[in-house]
C-alpha atoms as a PDB file:
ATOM      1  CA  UNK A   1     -52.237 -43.337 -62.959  1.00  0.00           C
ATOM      2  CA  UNK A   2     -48.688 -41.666 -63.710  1.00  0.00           C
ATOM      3  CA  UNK A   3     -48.287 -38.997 -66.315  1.00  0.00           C
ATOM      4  CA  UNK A   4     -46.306 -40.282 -69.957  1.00  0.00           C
ATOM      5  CA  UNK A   5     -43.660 -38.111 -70.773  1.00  0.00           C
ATOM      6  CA  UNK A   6     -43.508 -37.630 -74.529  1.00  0.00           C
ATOM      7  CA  UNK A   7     -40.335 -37.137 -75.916  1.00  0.00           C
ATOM      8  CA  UNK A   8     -39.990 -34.447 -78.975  1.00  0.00           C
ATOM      9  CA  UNK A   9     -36.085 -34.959 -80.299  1.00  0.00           C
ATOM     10  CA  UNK A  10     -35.051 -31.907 -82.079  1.00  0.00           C
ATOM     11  CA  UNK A  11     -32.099 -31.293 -83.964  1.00  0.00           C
ATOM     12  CA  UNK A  12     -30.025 -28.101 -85.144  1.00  0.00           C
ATOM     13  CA  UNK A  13     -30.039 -28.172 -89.352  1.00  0.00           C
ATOM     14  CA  UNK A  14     -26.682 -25.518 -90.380  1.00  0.00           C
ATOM     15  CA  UNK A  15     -27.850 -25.348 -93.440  1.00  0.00           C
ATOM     16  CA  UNK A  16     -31.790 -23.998 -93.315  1.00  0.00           C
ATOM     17  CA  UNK A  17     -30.610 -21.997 -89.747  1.00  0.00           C
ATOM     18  CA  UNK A  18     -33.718 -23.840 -87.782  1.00  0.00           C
ATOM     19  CA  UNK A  19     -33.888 -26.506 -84.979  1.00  0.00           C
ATOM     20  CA  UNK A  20     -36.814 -29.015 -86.530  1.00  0.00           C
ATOM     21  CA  UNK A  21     -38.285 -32.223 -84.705  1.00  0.00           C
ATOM     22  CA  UNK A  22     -36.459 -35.075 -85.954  1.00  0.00           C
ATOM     23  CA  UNK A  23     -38.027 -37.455 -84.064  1.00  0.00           C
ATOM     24  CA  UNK A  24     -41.220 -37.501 -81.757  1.00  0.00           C
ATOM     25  CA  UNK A  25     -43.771 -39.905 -79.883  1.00  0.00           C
ATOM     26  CA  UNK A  26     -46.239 -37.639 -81.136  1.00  0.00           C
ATOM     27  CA  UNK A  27     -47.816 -38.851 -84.828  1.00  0.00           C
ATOM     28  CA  UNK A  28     -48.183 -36.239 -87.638  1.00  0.00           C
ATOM     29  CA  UNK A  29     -45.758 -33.530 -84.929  1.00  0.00           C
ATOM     30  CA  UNK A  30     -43.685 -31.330 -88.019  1.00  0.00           C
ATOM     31  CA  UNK A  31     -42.406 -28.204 -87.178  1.00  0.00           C
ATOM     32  CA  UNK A  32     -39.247 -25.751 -86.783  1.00  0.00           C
ATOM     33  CA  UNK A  33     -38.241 -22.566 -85.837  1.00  0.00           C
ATOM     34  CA  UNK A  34     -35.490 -20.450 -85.474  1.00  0.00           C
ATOM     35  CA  UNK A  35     -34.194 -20.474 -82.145  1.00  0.00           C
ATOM     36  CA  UNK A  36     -35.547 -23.399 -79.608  1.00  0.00           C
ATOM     37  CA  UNK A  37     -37.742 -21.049 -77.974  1.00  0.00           C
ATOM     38  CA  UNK A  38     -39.071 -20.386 -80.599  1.00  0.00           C
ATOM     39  CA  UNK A  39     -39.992 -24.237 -81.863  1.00  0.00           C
ATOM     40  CA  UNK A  40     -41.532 -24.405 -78.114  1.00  0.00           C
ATOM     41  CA  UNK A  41     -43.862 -21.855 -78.588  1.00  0.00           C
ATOM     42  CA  UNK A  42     -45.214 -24.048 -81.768  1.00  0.00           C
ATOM     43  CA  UNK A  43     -45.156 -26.965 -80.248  1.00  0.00           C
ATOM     44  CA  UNK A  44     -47.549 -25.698 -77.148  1.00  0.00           C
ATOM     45  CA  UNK A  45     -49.646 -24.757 -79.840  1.00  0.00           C
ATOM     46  CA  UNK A  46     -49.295 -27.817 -82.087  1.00  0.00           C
ATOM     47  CA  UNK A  47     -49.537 -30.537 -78.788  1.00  0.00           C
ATOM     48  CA  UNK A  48     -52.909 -29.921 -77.765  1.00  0.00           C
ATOM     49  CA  UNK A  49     -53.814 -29.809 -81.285  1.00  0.00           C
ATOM     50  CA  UNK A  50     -52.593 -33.506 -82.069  1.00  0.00           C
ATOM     51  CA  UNK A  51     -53.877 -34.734 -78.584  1.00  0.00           C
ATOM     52  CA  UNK A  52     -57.350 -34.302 -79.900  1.00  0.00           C
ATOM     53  CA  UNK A  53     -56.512 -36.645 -83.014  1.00  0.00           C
ATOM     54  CA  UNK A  54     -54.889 -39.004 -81.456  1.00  0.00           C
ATOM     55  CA  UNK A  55     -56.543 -41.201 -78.524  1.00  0.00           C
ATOM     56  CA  UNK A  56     -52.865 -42.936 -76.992  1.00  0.00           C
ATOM     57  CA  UNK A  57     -52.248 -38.661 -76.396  1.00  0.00           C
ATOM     58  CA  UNK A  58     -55.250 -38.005 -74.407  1.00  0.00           C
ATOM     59  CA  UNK A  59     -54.758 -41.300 -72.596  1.00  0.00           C
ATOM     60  CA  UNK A  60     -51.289 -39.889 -71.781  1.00  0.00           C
ATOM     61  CA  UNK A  61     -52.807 -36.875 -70.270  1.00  0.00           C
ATOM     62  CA  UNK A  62     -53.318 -36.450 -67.039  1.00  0.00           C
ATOM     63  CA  UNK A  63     -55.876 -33.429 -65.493  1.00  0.00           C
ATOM     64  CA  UNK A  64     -55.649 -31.820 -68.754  1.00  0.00           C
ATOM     65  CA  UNK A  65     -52.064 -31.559 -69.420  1.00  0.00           C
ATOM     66  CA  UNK A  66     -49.429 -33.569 -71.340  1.00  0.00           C
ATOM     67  CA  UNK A  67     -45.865 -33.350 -70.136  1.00  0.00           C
ATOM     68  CA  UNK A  68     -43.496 -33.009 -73.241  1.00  0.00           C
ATOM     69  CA  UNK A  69     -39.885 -33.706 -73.041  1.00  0.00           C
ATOM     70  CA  UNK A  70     -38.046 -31.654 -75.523  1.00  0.00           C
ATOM     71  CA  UNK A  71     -34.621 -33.064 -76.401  1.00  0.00           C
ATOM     72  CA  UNK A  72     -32.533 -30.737 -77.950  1.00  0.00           C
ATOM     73  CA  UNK A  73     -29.266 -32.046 -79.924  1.00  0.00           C
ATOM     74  CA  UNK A  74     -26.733 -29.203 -82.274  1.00  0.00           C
ATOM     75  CA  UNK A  75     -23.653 -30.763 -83.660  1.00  0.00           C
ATOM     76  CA  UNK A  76     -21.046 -28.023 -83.860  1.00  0.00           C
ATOM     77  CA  UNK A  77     -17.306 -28.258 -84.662  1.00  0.00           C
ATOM     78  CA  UNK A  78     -14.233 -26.338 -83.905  1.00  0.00           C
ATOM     79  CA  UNK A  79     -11.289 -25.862 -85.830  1.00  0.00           C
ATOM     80  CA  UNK A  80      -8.101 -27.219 -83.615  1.00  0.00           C
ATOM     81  CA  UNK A  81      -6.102 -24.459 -86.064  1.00  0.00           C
END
């Protein structure tokens, strides 16, 4: 059977200065950090974590390992001065 692909949408928020998961196929998935890397390191901590709690993950899996799709979207906007 084909690996799922999960997709983790994250989005840039100005105001705190993090990139936070707006949007997920993973249930219960919160987190941020401060530069993208940095939210990826969480989130191959956080995955595996979540895949035990929730039996559509581990169904997903496939020889151990979930592939994660992490969308990354930043609104930015330049002055035409």
């Amino acid at each position: 059977m084909p690996q799922k692909e999960l997709v983790v949408r994250a989005q840039w928020d100005e105001e705190a200065k993090v990139w936070f998961v707006v949007e997920s196929d993973i249930p219960g998935l919160a987190a941020e950090g401060a530069t993208v890397e940095e939210l990826e390191a969480k989130l191959r901590v956080i995955v595996p974590e979540l895949a035990s709690l929730n039996r559509h993950l581990m169904d997903a899996a496939s020889g151990g390992d979930i592939s994660v799709h992490l969308k990354a979207e930043r609104l930015e906007k330049y002055s035409l001065a």
